[in-house]
Protein backbone atom coordinates (compact mmCIF):
# COMPACT_ATOMS: atom_id res chain seq x y z
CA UNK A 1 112.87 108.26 82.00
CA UNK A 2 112.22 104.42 82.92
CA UNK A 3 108.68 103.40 82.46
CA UNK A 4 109.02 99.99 84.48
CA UNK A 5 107.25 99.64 88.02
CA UNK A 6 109.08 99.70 90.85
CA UNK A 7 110.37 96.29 92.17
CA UNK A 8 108.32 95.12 94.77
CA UNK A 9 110.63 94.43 97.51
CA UNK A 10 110.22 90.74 99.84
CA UNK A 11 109.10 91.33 103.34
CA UNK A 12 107.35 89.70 106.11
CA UNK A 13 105.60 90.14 109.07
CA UNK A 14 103.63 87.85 112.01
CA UNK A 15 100.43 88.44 113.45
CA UNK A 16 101.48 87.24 117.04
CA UNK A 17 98.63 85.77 118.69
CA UNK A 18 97.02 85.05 122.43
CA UNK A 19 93.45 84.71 124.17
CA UNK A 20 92.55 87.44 125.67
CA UNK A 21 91.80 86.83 129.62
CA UNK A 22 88.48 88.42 130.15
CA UNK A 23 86.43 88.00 126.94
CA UNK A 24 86.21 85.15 124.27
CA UNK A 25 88.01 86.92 121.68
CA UNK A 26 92.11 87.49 120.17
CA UNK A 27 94.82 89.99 121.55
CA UNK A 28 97.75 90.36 118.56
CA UNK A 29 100.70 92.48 119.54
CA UNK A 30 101.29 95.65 117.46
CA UNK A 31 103.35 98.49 117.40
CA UNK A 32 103.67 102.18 116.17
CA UNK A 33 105.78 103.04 113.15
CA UNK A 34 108.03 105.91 114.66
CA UNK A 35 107.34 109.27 112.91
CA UNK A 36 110.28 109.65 111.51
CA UNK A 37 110.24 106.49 109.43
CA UNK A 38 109.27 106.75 105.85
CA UNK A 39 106.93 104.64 105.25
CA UNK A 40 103.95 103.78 107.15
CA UNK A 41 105.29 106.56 109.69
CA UNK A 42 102.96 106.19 112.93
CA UNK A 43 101.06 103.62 112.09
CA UNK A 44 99.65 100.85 113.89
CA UNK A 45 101.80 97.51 112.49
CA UNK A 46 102.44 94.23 112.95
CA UNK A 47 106.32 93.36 113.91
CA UNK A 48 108.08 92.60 110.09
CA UNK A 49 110.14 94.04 107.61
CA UNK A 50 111.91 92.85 104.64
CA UNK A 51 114.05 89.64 103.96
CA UNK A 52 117.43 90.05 103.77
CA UNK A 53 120.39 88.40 102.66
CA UNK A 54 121.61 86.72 106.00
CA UNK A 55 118.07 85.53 105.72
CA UNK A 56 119.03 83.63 102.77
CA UNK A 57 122.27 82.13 104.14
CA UNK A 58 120.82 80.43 106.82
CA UNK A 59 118.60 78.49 104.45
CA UNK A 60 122.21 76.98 103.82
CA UNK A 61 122.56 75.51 107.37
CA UNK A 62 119.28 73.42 108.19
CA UNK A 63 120.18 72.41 111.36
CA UNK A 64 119.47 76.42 112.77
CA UNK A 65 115.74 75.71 111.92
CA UNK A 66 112.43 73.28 112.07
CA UNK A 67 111.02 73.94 108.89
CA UNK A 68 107.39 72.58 107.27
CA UNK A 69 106.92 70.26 104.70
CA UNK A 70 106.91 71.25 101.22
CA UNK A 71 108.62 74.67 102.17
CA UNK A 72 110.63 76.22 98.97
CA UNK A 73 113.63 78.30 99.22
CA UNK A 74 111.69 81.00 98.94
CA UNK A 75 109.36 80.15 101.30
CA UNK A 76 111.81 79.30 103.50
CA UNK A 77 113.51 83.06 103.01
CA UNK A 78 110.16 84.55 103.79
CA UNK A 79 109.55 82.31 107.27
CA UNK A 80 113.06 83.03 108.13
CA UNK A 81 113.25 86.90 107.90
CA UNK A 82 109.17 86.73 109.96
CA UNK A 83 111.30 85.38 113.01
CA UNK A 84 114.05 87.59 112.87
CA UNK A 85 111.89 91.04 112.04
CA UNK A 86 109.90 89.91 115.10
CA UNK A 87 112.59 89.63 117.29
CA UNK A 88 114.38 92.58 116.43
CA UNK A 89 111.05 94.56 116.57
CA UNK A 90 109.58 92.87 119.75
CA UNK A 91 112.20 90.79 121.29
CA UNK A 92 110.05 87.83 121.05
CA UNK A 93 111.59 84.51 119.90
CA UNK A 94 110.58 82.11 118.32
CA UNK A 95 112.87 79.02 118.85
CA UNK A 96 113.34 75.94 120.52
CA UNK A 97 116.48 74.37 122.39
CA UNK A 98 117.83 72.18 120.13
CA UNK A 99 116.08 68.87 120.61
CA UNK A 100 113.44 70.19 122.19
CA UNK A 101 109.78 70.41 121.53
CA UNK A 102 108.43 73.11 123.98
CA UNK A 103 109.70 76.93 122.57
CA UNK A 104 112.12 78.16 124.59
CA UNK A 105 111.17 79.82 128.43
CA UNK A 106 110.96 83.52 128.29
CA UNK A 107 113.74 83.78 130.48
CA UNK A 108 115.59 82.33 128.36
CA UNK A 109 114.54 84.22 125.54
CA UNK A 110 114.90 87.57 127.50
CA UNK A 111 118.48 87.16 128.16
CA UNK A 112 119.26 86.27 124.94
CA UNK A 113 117.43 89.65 123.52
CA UNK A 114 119.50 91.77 126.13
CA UNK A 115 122.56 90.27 124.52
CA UNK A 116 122.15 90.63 121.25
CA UNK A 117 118.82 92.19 120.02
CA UNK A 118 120.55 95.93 120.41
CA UNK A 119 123.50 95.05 118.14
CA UNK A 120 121.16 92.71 115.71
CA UNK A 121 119.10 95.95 115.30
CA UNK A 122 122.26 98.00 114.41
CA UNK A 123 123.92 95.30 111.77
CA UNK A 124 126.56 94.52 114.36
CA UNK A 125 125.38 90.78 114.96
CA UNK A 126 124.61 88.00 112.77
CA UNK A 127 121.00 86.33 113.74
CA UNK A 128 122.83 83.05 111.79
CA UNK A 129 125.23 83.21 114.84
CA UNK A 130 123.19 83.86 117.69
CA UNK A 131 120.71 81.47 117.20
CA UNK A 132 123.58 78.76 116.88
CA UNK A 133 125.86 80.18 119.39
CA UNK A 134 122.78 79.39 121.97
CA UNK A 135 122.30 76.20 120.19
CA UNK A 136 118.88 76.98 119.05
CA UNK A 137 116.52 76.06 115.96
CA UNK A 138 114.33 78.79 115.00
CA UNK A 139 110.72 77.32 115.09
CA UNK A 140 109.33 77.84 111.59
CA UNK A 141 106.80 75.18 111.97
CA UNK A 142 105.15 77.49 114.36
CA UNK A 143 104.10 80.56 111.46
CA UNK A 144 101.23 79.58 109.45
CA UNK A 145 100.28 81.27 106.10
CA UNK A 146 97.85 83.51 106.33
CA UNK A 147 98.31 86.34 104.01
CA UNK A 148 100.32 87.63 100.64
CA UNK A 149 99.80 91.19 100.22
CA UNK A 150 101.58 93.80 96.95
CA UNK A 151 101.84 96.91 96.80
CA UNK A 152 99.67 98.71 93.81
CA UNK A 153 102.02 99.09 91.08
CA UNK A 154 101.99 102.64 90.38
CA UNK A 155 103.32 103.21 93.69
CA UNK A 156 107.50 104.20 94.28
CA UNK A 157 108.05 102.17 97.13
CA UNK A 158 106.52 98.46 96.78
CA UNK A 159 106.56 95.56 98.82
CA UNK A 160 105.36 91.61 98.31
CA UNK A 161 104.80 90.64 102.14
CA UNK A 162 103.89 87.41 103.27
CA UNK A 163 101.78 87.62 106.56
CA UNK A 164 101.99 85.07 109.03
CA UNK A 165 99.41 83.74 112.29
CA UNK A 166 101.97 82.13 115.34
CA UNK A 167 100.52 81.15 119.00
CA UNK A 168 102.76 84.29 120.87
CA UNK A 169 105.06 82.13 123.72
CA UNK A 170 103.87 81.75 126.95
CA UNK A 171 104.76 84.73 129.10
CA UNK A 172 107.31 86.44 126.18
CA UNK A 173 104.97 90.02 126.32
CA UNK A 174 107.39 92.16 123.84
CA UNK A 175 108.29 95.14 123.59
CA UNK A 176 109.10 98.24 121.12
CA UNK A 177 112.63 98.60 120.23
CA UNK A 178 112.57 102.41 121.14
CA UNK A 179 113.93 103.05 116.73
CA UNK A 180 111.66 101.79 114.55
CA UNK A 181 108.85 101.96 116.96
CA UNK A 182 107.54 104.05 119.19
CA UNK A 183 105.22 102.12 121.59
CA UNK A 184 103.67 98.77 121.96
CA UNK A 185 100.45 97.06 122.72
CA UNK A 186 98.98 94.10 122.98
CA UNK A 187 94.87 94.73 122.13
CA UNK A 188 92.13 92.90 120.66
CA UNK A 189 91.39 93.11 116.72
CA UNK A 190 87.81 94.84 118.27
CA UNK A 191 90.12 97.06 119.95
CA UNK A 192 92.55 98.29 117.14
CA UNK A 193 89.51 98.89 114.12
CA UNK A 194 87.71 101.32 117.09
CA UNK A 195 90.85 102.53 117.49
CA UNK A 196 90.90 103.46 114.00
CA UNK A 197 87.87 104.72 113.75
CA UNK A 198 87.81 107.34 116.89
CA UNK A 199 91.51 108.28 115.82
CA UNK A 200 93.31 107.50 118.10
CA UNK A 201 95.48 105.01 115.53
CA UNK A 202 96.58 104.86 112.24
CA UNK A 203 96.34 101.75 110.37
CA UNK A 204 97.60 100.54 106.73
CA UNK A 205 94.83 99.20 104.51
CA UNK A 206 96.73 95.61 104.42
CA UNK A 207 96.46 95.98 108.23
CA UNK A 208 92.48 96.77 108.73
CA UNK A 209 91.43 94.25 106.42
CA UNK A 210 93.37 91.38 107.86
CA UNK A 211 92.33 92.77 111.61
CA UNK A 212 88.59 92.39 110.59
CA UNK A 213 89.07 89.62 108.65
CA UNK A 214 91.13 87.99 112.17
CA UNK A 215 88.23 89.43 114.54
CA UNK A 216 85.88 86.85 112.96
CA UNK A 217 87.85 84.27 115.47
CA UNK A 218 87.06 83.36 118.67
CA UNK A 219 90.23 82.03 119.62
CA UNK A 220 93.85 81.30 118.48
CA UNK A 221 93.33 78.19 118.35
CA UNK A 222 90.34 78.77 115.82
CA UNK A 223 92.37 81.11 113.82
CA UNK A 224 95.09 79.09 113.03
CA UNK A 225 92.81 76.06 112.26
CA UNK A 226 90.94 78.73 110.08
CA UNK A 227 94.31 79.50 108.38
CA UNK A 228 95.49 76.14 108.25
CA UNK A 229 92.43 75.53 105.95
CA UNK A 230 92.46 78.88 103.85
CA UNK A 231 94.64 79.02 100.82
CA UNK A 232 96.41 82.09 100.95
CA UNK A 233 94.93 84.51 97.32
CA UNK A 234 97.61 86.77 96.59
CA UNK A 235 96.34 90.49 96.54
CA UNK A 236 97.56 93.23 95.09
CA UNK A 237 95.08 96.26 95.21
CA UNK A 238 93.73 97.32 91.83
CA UNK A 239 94.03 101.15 92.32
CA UNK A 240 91.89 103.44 90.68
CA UNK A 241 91.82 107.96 91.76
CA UNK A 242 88.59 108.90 92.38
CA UNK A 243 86.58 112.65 91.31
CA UNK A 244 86.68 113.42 95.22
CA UNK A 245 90.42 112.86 95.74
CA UNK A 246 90.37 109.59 97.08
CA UNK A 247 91.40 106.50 96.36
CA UNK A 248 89.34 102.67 94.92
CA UNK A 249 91.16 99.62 95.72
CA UNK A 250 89.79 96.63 94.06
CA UNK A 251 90.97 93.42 95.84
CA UNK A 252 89.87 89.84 95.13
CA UNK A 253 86.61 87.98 96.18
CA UNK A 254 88.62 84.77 96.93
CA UNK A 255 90.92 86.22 99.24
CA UNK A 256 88.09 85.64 102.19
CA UNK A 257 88.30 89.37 103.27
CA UNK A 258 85.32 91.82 104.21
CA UNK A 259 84.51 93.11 100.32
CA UNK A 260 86.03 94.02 96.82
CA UNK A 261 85.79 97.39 97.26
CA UNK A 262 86.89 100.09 99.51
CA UNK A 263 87.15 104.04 98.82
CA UNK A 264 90.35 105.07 101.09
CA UNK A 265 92.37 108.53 101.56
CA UNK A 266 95.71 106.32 101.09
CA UNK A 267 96.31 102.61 99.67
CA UNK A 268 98.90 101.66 101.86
């Protein structure tokens, strides 16, 4: 029997971001898991999922995408597969016409998902083709680094996911794809940890940390600046079974969050 940790698979996800209209303080847009998925099953999650190999190919044709400077390959696969997850999760898109500056109008962007974002979900369409059969570049200028989470190695299923801050588009609200997700909600980070607490959701440890840590913001303007400025630590959880059943997770000081350590009834 194989001794070697499971492979921690690539993934991404976005934090999508606006100012909330009544108080000085962040809505992000979240979901819940469906029940019948695997992993993370009901929880409370941002839009993402893992990077793929279409992903990859359009790394090979620059002119579908705005990228940053200094961006790697890899980096590149990671920003590429955010967009995508979060349009085939919430229909929101992030792209520009090509040439343009401003992203594109959410009319726009809401035909576009009632062409394709139904057979995109179901491997039927490539996201290489629609974004260049509407003559768009995907705007990965837009995501900005905020977070590099791994899975604890003794666990089976593992994942290295890169989380990402973007300013949401004006007037694009999203919306559950009805498969992987059950519901939908746009709510302030406040909002989601009472949430958590009174029971009413269930959120991944990756998730609560990064929802207190984004709380601390006033705006999304301040965010991203805050991000901007932030190198991202890398954390993977040291994990460690306590006498009472549950679990210690160790993560590190200089990854800005709320603590070291943290006693939880499940590490992911």
């Amino acid at each position: 029997m194989s001794t070697e940790p499971a492979a921690a698979r690539p993934a991404s996800t976005i934090l999508l971001l606006r100012d909330a209209a009544a108080a000085a303080e962040i809505e992000v847009f979240m979901m819940v898991r469906n029940r019948q998925i695997e992993f993370a099953s009901g929880a409370l999650v941002f839009p993402g999922g893992s990077v793929d190999a279409d992903d990859r190919a359009i790394i090979e044709r620059p002119e579908l995408y705005r990228e940053t400077p200094g961006d790697d390959p890899e980096t590149l696969s990671f920003r590429i597969a955010a967009i995508r997850e979060t349009f085939e999760e919430s229909g929101i898109l992030l792209a520009r016409p090509r040439g343009a500056d401003a992203l594109i109008s959410a009319e726009r962007a809401g035909e576009i998902e009632a062409s394709h974002r139904a057979a995109l979900c179901a491997g039927e369409a490539s996201f290489a083709e629609i974004v260049a059969g509407h003559d768009l570049v995907l705007a990965l200028d837009q995501l900005v680094p905020y977070a590099r989470w791994v899975t604890p190695v003794p666990l089976p299923k593992r994942f290295d996911t890169w989380f990402f801050l973007a300013e949401a588009p004006p007037e694009q609200l999203g919306c559950h794809d009805g498969h992987e997700s059950t519901d939908s909600i746009w709510l302030s980070p406040r909002e989601a940890l009472v949430g958590a607490d009174d029971g009413r959701f269930k959120l991944p440890f990756p998730t609560t940390r990064n929802l207190v840590r984004l709380g601390q913001q006033p705006s999304v303007a301040a965010a991203l600046e805050e991000a901007r400025q932030r190198p991202v630590v890398t954390v993977m959880p040291e994990l460690t079974k306590q006498p009472n059943g549950k679990v210690q997770l160790r993560i590190p000081a200089a990854a800005g969050y709320d603590g070291e350590l943290f006693e939880v009834t499940s590490p992911v």
